[in-house]
Protein backbone atom coordinates (compact mmCIF):
# COMPACT_ATOMS: atom_id res chain seq x y z
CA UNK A 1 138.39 160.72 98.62
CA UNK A 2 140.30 157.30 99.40
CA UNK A 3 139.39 156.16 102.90
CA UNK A 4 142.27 155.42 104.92
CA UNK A 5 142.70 151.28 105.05
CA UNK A 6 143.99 149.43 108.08
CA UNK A 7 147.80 149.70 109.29
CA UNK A 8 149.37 146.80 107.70
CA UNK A 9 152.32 146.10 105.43
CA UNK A 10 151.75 143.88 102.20
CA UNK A 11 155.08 142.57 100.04
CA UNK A 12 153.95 142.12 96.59
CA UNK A 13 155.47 140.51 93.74
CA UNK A 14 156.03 142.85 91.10
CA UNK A 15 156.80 139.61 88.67
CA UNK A 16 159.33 139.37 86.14
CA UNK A 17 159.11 142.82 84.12
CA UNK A 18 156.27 143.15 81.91
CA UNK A 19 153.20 145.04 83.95
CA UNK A 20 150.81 142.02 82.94
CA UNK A 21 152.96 139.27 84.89
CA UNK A 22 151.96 140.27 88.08
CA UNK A 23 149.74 138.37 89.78
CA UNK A 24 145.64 138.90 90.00
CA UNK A 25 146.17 138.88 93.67
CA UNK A 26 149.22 141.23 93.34
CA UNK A 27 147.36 143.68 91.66
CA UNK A 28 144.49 143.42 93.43
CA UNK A 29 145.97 144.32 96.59
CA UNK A 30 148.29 146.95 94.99
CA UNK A 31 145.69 148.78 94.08
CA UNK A 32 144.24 149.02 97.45
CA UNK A 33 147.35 150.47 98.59
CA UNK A 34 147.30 153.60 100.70
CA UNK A 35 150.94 154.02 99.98
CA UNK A 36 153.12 152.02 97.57
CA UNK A 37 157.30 151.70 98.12
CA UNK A 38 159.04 150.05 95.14
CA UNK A 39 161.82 148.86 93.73
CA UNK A 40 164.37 149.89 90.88
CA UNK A 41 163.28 146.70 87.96
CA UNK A 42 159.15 147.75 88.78
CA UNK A 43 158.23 148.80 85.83
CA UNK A 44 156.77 152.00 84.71
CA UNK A 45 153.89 149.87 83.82
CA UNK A 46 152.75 148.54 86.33
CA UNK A 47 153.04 151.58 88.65
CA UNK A 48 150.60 153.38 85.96
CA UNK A 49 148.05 150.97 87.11
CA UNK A 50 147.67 152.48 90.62
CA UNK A 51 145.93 155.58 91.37
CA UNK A 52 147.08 158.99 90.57
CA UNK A 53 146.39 159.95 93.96
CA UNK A 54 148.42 157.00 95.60
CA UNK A 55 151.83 157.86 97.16
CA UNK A 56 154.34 155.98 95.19
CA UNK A 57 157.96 155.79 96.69
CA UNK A 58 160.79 154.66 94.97
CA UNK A 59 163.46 152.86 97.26
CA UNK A 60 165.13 151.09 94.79
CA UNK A 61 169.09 149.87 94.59
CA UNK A 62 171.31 150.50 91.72
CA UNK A 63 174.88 149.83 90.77
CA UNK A 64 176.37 153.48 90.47
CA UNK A 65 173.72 155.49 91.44
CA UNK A 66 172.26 156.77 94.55
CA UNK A 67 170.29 153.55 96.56
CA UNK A 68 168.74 153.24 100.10
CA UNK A 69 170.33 151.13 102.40
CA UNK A 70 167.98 148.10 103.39
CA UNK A 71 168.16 149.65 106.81
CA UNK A 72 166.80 152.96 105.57
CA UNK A 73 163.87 151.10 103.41
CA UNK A 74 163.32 149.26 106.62
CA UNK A 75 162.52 152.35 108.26
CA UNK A 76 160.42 153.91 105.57
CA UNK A 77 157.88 151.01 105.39
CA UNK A 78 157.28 151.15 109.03
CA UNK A 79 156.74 154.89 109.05
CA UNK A 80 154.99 155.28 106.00
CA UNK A 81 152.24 152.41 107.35
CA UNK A 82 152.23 155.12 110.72
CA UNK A 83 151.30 157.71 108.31
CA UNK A 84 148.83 156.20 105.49
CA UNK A 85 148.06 153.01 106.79
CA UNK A 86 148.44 150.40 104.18
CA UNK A 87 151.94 149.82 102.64
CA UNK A 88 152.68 147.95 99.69
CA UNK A 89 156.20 146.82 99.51
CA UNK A 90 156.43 146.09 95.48
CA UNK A 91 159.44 143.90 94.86
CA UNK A 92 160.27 142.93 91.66
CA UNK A 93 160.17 139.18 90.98
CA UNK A 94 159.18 137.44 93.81
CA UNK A 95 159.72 139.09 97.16
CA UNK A 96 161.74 135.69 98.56
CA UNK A 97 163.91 134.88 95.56
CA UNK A 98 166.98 137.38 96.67
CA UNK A 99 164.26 140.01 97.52
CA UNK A 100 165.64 140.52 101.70
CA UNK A 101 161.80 139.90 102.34
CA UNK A 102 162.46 138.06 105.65
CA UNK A 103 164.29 141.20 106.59
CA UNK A 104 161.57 143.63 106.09
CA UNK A 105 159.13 141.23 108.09
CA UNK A 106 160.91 141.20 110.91
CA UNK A 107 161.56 144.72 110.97
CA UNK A 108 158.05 145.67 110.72
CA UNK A 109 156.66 143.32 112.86
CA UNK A 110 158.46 144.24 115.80
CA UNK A 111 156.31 147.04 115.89
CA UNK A 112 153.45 145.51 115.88
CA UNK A 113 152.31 146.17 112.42
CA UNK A 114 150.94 142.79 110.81
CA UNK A 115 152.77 141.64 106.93
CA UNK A 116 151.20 139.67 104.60
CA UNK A 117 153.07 138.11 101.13
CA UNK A 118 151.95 137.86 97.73
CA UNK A 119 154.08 135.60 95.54
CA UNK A 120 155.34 136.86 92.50
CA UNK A 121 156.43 134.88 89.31
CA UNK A 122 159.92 134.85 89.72
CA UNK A 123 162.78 136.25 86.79
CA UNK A 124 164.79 133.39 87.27
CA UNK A 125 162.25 131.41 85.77
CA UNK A 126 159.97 133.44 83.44
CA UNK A 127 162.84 135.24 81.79
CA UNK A 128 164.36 132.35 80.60
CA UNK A 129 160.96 130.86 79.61
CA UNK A 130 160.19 133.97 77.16
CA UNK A 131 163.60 133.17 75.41
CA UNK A 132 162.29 129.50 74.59
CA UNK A 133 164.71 128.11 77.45
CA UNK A 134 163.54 125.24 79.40
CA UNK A 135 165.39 125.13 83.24
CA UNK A 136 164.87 121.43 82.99
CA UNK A 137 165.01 119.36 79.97
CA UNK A 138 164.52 115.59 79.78
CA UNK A 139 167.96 113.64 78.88
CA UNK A 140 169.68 117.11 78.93
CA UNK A 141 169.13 118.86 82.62
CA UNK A 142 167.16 117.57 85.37
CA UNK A 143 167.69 120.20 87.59
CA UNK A 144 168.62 124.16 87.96
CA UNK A 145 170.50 126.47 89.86
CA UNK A 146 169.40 130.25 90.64
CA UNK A 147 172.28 132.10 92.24
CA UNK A 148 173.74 135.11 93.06
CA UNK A 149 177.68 135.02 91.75
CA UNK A 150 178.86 137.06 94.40
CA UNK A 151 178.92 137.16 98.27
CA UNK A 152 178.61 140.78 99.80
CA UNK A 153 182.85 140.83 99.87
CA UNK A 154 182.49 140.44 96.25
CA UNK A 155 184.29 136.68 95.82
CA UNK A 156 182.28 134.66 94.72
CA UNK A 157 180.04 131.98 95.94
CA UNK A 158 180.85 128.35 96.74
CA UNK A 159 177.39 128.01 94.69
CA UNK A 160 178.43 129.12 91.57
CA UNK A 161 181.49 126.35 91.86
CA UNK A 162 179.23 123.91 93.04
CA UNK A 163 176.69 124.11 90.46
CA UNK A 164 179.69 124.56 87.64
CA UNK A 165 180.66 120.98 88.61
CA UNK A 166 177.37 119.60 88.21
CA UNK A 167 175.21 119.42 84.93
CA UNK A 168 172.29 121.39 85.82
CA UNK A 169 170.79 124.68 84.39
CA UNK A 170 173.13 127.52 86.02
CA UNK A 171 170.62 130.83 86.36
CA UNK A 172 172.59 133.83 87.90
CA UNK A 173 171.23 137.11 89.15
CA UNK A 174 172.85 140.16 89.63
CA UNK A 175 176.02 139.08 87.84
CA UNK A 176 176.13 140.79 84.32
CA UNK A 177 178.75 142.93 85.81
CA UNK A 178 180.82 140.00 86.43
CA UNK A 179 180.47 138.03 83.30
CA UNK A 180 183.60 137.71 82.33
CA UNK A 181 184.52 136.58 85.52
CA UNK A 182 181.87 134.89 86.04
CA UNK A 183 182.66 132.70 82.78
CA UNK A 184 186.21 131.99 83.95
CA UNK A 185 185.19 130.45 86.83
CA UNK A 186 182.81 128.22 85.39
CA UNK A 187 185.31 127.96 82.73
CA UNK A 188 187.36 125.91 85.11
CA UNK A 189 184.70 123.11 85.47
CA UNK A 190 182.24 123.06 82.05
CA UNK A 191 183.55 123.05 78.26
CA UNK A 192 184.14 125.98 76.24
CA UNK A 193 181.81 125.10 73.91
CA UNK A 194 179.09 125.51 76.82
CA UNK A 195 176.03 127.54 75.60
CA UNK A 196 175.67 130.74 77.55
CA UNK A 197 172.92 133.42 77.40
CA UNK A 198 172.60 137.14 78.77
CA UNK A 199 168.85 138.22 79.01
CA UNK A 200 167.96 142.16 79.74
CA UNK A 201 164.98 143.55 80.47
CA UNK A 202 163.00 140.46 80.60
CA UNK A 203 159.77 140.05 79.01
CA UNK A 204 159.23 143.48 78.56
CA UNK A 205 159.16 145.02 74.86
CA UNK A 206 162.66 145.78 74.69
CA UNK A 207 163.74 142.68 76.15
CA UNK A 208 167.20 141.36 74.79
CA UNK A 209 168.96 138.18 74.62
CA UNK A 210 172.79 137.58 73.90
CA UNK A 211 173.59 133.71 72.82
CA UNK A 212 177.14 132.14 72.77
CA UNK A 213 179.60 129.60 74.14
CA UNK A 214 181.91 129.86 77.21
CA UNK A 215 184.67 129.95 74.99
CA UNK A 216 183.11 132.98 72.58
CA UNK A 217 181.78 135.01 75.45
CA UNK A 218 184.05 138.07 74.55
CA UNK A 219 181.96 138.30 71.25
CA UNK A 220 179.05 139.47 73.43
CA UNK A 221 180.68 141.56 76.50
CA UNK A 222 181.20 144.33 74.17
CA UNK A 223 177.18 144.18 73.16
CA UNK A 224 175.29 144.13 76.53
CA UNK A 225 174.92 147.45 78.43
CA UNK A 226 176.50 146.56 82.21
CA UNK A 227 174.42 149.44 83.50
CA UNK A 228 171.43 147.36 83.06
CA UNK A 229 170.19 144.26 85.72
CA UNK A 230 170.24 140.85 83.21
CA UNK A 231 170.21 137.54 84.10
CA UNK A 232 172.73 134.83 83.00
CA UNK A 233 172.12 131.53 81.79
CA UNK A 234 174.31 128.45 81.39
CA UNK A 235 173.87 125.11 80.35
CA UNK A 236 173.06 122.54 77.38
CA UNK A 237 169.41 124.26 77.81
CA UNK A 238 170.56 127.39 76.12
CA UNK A 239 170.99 125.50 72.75
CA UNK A 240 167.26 125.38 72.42
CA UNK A 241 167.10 129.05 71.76
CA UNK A 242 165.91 129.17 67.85
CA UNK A 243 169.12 131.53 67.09
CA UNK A 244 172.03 129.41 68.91
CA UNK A 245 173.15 126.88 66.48
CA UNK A 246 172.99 129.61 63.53
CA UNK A 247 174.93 132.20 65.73
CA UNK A 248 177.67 129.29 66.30
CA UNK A 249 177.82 128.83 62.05
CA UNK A 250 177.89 132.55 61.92
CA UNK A 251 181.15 132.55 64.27
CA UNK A 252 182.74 129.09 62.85
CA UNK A 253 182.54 130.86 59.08
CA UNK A 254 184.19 134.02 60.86
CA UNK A 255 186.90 132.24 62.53
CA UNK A 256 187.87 130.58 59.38
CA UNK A 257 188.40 133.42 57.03
């Protein structure tokens, strides 16, 4: 029988997908976990690595279907540590990339219930990375952008404008369902011929990775599934993917018959 730990609240990284990106820390202290509340891109994976006996909880968020307010996940940390003692908040990524981790702290420490945080390797960056994309590339990009297109009003960021105008790596989160829109925008600022790539289930075995040009991005709307969180990647970068500069023939031959 699992002996009851002490009341306390610890935000985990989930990492970027794939079970065996989390963290030795992470999992270490996940599976001391009296209770474990997690979100909607943890992976089935990873949660099979935790005791059979251990509460697991999803609270997760999804476009479309039924989600928890952050209010009520505030709520259910606080008394689910009351109840079992140790919580593990599992976030996927990294709890403070976009994760509302500050939020939960608070929360739960005005009660008197002590947090701790264990970093998590973050999507914005690993995804990318398994797709042979470099954020920063010498004479190319020397810096990168990780956004969120849209403000909670849905118009979009000053951000994403900002960060069209520049030259750096653009990385966007929770857009996919925006990508045309999305691509406009930038549109406005970078060249069609811009390399853009949509990534989906990150660096897990059914990972998927769309290549193609501002100015071609209708030939891949109609491929990704919008029900599914992917993250979007602009810039000269994206031409480093092995398949970019034959998918580009493959649509120059096209155009010309």
């Amino acid at each position: 029988m699992k002996i009851r730990n002490e009341l306390k609240v610890s935000l985990v990284g989930a990492g970027p997908g794939s079970e065996d990106l989390i963290t030795v820390r992470g999992l270490r202290v996940l599976q001391s976990a009296d209770v474990v509340l997690y979100d909607a891109l943890v992976s089935d994976g990873l949660l099979s690595l935790i005791d059979s006996d251990i509460p697991k909880i999803y609270v997760g968020k999804r476009c479309g279907q039924h989600s928890f307010t952050q209010d009520d996940i505030n709520i259910m940390i606080v008394e689910n540590a009351f109840r079992f003692g140790h919580v593990v908040r599992l976030k996927g990524g990294d709890p403070f990339v976009f994760g509302r981790a500050l939020e939960e702290i608070e929360y739960v420490e005005s009660f008197g219930i002590p947090v701790s945080v264990v970093p998590g390797v973050s999507s914005a960056l690993a995804v990318p990375a398994s797709q042979g994309m470099p954020m920063t590339l010498r004479g190319v990009s020397s810096s990168f952008w990780v956004m969120t297109a849209t403000k909670r009003d849905g118009s979009f960021t000053e951000d994403l404008k900002f960060a069209a105008q520049s030259s750096a790596t653009m990385v966007i989160l929770m857009g996919v369902r925006k990508l045309k829109e999305i691509v406009d925008e930038v549109n406005k600022y970078r060249g069609s011929s811009t390399p853009i790539a949509v990534i989906q289930n990150g660096t897990k075995a059914n990972e998927s990775c769309e290549i193609s040009s501002l100015g071609n991005v209708d030939n891949i709307i109609g491929v990704i599934d919008v029900t599914q969180a992917g993250i979007i990647v602009i810039g000269e970068v994206v031409a480093k993917h092995p398949t970019f500069f034959e998918e580009e023939v493959q649509r120059v031959l096209h155009s010309n018959m």
